[in-house]
N, C-alpha and C. Protein backbone atom coordinates (compact mmCIF):
# COMPACT_ATOMS: atom_id res chain seq x y z
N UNK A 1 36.01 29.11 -22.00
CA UNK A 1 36.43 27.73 -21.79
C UNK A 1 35.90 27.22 -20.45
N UNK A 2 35.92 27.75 -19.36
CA UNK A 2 35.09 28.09 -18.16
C UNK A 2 34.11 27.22 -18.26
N UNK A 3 33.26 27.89 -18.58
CA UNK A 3 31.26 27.74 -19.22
C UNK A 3 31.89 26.43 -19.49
N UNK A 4 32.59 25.97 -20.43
CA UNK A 4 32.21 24.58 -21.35
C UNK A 4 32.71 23.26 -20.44
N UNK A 5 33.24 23.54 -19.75
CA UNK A 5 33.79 22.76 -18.71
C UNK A 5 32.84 22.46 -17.69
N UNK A 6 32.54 23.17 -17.67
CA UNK A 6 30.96 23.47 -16.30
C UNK A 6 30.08 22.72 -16.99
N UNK A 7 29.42 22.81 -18.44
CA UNK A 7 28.63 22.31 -19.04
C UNK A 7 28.92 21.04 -19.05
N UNK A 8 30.34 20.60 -19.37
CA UNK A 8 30.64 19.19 -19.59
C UNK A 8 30.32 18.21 -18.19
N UNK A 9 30.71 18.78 -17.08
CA UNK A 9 30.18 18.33 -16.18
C UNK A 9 28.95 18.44 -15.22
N UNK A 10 28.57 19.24 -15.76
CA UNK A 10 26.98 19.24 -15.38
C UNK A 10 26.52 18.12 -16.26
N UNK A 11 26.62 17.94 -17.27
CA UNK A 11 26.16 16.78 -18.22
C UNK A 11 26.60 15.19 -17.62
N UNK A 12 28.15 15.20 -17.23
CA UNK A 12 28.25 13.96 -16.53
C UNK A 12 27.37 13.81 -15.40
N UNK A 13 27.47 15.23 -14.38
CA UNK A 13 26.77 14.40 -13.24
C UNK A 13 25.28 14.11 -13.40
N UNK A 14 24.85 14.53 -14.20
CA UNK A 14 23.27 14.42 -14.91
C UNK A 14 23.37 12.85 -15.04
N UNK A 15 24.32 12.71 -16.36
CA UNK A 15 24.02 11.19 -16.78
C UNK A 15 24.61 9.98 -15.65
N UNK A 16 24.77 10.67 -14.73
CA UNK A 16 25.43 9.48 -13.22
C UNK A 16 24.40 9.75 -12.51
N UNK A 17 23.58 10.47 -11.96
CA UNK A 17 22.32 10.80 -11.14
C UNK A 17 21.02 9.66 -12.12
N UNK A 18 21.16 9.85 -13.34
CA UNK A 18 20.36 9.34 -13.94
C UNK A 18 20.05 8.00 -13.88
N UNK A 19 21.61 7.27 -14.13
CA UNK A 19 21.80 6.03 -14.22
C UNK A 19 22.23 5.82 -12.84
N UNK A 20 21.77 6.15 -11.78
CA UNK A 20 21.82 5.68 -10.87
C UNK A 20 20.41 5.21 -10.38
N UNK A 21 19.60 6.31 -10.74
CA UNK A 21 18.11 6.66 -10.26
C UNK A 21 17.41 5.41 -11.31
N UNK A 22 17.86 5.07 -12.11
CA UNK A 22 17.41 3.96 -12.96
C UNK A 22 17.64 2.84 -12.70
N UNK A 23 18.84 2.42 -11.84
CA UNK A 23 19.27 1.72 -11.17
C UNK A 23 18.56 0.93 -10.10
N UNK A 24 18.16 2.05 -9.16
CA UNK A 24 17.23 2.48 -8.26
C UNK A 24 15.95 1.32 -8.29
N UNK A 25 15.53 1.42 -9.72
CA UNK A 25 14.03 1.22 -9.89
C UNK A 25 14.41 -0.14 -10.29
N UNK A 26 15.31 -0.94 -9.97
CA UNK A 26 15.32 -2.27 -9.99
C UNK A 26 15.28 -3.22 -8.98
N UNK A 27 14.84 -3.87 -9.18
CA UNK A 27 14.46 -5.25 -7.78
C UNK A 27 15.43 -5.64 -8.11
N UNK A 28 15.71 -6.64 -9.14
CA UNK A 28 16.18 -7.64 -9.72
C UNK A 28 17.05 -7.85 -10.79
N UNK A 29 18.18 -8.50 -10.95
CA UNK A 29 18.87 -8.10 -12.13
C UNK A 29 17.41 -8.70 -13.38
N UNK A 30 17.41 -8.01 -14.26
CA UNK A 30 16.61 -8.02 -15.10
C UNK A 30 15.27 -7.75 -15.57
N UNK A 31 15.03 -7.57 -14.09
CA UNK A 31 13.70 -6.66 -13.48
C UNK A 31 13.85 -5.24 -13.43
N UNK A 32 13.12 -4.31 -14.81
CA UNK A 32 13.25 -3.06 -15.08
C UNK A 32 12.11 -2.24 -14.41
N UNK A 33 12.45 -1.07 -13.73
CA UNK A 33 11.26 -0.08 -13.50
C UNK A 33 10.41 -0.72 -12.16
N UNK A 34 11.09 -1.20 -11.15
CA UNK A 34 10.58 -1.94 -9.95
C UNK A 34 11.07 -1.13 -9.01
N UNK A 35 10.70 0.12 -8.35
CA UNK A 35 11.28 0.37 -6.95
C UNK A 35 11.55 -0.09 -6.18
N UNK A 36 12.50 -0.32 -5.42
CA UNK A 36 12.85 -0.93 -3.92
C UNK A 36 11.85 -1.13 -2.89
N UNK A 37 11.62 0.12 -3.02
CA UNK A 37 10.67 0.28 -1.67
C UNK A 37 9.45 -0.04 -1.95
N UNK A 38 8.65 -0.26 -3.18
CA UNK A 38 7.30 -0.92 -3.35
C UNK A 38 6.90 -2.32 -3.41
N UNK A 39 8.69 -3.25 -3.99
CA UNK A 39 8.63 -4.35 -4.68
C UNK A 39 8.50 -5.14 -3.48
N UNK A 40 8.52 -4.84 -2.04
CA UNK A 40 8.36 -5.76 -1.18
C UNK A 40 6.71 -5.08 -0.17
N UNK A 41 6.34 -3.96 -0.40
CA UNK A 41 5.08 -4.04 0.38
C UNK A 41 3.63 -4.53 -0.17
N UNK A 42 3.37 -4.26 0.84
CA UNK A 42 1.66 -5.57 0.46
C UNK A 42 0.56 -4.51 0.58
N UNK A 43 -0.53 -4.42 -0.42
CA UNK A 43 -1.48 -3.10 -0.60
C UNK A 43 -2.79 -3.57 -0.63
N UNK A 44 -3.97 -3.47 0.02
CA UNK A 44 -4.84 -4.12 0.43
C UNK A 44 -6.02 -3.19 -0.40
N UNK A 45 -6.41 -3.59 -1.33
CA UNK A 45 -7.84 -2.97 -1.64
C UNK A 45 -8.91 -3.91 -1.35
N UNK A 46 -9.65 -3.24 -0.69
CA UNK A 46 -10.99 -3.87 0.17
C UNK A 46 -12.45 -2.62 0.25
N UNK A 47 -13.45 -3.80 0.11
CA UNK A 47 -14.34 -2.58 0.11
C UNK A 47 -15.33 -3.55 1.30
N UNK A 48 -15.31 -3.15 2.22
CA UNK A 48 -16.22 -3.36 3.63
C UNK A 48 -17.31 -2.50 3.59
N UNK A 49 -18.19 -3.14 4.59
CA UNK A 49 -19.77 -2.89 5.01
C UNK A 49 -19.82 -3.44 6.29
N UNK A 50 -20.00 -2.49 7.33
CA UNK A 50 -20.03 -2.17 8.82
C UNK A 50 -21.51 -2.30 9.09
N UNK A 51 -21.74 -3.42 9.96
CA UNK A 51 -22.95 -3.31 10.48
C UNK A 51 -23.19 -2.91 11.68
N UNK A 52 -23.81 -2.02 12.31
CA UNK A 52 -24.50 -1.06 13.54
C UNK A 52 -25.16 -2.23 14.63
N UNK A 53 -25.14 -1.65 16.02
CA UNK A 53 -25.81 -2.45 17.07
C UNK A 53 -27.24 -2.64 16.57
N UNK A 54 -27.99 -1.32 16.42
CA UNK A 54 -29.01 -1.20 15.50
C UNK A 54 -29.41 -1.95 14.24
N UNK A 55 -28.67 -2.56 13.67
CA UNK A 55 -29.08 -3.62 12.45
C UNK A 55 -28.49 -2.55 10.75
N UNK A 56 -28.24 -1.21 11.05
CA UNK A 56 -28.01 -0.89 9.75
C UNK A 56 -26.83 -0.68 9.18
N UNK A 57 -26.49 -0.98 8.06
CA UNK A 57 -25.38 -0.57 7.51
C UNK A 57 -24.82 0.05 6.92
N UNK A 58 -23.29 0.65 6.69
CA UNK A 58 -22.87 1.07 5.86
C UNK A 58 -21.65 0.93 5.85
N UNK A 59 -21.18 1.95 4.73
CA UNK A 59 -19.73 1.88 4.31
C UNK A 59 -18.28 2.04 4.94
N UNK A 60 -17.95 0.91 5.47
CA UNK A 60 -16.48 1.63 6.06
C UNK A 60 -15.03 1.52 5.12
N UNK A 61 -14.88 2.69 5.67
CA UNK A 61 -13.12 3.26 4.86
C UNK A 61 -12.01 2.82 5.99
N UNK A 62 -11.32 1.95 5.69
CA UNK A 62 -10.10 1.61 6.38
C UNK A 62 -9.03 2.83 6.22
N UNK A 63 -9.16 3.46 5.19
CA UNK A 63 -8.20 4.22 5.46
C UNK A 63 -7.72 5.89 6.03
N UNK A 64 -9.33 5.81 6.59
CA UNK A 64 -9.48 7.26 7.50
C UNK A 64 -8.58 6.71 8.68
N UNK A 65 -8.91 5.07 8.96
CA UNK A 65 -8.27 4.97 10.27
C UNK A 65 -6.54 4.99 10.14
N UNK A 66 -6.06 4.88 8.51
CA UNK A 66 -4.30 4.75 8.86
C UNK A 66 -3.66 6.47 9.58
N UNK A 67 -2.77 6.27 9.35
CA UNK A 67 -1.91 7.46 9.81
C UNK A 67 -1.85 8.86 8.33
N UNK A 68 -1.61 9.62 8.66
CA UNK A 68 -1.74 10.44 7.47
C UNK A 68 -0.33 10.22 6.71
N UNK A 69 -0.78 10.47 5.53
CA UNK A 69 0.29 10.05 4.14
C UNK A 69 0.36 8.47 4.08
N UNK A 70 -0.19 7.17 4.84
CA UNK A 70 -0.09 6.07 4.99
C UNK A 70 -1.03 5.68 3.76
N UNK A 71 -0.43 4.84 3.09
CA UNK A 71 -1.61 4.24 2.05
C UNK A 71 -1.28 2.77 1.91
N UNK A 72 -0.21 2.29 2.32
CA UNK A 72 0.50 0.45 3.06
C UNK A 72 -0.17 0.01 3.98
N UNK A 73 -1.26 -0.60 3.23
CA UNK A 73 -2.42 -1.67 3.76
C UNK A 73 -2.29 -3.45 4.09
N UNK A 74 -1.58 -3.87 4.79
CA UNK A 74 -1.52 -5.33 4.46
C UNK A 74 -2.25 -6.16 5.65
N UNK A 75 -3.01 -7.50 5.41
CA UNK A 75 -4.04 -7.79 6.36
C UNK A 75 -3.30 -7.92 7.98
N UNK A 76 -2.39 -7.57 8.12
CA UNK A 76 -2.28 -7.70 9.69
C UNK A 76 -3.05 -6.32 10.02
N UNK A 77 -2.28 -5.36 9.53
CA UNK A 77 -3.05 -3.85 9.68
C UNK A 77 -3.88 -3.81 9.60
N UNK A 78 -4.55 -4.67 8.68
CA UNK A 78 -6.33 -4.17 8.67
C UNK A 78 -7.25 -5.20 9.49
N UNK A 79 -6.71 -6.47 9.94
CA UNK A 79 -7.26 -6.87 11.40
C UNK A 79 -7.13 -5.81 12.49
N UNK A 80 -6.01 -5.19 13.06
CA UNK A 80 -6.03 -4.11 13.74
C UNK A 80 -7.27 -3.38 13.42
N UNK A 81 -6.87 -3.01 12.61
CA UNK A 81 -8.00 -1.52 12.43
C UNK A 81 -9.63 -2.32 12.73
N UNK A 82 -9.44 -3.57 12.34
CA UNK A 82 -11.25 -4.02 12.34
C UNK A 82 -11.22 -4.19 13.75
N UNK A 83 -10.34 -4.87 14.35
CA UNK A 83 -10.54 -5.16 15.85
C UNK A 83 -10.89 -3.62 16.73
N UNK A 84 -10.55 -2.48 16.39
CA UNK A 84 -10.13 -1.79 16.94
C UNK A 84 -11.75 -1.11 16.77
N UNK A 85 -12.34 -0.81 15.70
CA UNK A 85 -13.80 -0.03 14.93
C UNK A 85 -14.69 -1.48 15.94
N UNK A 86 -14.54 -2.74 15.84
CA UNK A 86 -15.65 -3.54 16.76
C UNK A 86 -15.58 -3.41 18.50
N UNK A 87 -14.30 -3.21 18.73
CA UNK A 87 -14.16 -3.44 20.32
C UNK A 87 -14.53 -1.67 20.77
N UNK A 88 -14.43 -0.50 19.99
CA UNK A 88 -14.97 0.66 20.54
C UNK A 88 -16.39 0.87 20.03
N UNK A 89 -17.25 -0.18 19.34
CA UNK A 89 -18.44 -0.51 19.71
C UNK A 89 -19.50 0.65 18.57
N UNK A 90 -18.42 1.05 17.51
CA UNK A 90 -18.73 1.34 16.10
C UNK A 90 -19.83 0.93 15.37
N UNK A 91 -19.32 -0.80 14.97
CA UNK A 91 -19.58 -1.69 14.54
C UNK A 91 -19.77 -2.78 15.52
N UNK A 92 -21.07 -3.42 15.40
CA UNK A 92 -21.06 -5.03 15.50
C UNK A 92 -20.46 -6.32 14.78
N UNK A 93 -20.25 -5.78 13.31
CA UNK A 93 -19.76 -6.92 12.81
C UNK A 93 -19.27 -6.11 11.41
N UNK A 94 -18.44 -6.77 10.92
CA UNK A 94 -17.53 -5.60 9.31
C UNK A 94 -17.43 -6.86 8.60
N UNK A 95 -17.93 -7.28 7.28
CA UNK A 95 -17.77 -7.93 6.22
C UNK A 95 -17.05 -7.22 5.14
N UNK A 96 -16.72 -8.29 4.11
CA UNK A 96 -15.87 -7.82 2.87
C UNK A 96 -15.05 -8.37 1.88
N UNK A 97 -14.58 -8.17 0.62
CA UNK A 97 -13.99 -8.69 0.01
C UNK A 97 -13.35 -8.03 -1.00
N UNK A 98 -11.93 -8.13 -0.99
CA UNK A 98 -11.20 -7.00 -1.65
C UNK A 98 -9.70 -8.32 -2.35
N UNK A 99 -8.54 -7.27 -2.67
CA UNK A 99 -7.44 -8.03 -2.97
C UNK A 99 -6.39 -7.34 -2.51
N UNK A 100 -5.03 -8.35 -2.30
CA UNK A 100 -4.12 -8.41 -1.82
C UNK A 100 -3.17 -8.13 -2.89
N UNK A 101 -2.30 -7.01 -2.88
CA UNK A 101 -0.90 -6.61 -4.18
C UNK A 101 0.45 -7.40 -3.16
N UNK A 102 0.80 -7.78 -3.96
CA UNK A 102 1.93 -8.16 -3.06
C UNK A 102 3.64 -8.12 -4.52
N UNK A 103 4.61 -8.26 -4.01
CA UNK A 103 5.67 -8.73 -5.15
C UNK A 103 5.48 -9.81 -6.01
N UNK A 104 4.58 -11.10 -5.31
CA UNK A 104 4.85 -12.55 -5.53
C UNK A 104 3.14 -12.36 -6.69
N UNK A 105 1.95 -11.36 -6.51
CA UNK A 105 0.74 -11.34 -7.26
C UNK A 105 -0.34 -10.88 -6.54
N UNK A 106 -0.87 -11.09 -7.12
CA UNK A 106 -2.49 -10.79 -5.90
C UNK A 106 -3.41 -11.95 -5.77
N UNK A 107 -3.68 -11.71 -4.99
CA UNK A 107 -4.61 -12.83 -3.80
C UNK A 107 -5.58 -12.09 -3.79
N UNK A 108 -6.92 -13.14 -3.46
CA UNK A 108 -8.69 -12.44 -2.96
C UNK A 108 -8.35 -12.63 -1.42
N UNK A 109 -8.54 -11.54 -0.96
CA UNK A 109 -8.59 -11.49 0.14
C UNK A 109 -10.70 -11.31 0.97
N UNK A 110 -11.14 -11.80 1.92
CA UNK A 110 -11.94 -11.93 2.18
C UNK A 110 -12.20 -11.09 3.90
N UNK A 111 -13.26 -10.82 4.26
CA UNK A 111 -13.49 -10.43 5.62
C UNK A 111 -14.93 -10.66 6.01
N UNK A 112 -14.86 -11.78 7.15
CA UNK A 112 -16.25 -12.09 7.27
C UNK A 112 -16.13 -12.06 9.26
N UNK A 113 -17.09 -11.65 9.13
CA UNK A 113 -17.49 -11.35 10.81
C UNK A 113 -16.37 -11.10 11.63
N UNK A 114 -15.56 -9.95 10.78
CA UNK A 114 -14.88 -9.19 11.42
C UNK A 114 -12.97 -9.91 11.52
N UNK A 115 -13.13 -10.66 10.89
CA UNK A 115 -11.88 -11.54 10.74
C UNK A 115 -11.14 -11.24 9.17
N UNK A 116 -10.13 -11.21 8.98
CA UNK A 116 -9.67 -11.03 8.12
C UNK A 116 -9.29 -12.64 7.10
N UNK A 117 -9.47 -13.11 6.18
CA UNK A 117 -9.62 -14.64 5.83
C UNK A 117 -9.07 -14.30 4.25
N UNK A 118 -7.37 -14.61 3.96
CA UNK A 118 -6.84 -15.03 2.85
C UNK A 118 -7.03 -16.37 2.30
């Protein structure tokens, strides 16, 4: 009788962990499967091209420069990071054009001579 009692409540706290954690994944009343913590950050996919004092170019990755495990890209951060690759003299100039995730949709986001331009 033990065991079945144990079982019975292992089963409740299952189905309360569950429906909590489901809970969880809501923004909004009626808004299903939305995490908390994603439904408000802003995620920047961008694909830039770094041009050299020298005249040549190539590919820059914004996201060697975040912090490790960081993948929350939104254009204030990535003015930083461009200001930061031109003023230590990397780059002369970083173009680009990528998009903006946000809660509200996505936006074209743009980058021209080192400026970030929604």
């Amino acid at each position: 009788m033990h065991m079945s009692v144990l079982s019975a409540v292992q089963i409740a706290v299952t189905l309360a962990l569950v429906g909590w954690m489901i809970t969880g994944f809501t923004s909004l009343p009626g808004r299903w499967l939305r995490w908390k913590m994603f439904c408000r950050a802003t995620f920047t996919i961008i694909t830039l091209t770094g041009t050299t004092k020298d005249g040549h170019t190539e590919s820059v990755n914004v996201y060697d420069h975040l912090s490790p495990g960081s993948f929350i890209l939104g254009p204030p951060q990535l003015q930083t990071i461009l200001d930061h690759l031109t003023a230590s003299g990397r780059y002369e100039r970083i173009d680009g054009a990528g998009r903006v995730l946000t809660a509200r949709g996505e936006q074209h986001v743009e980058v021209r001579a080192n400026r970030v331009v929604l």
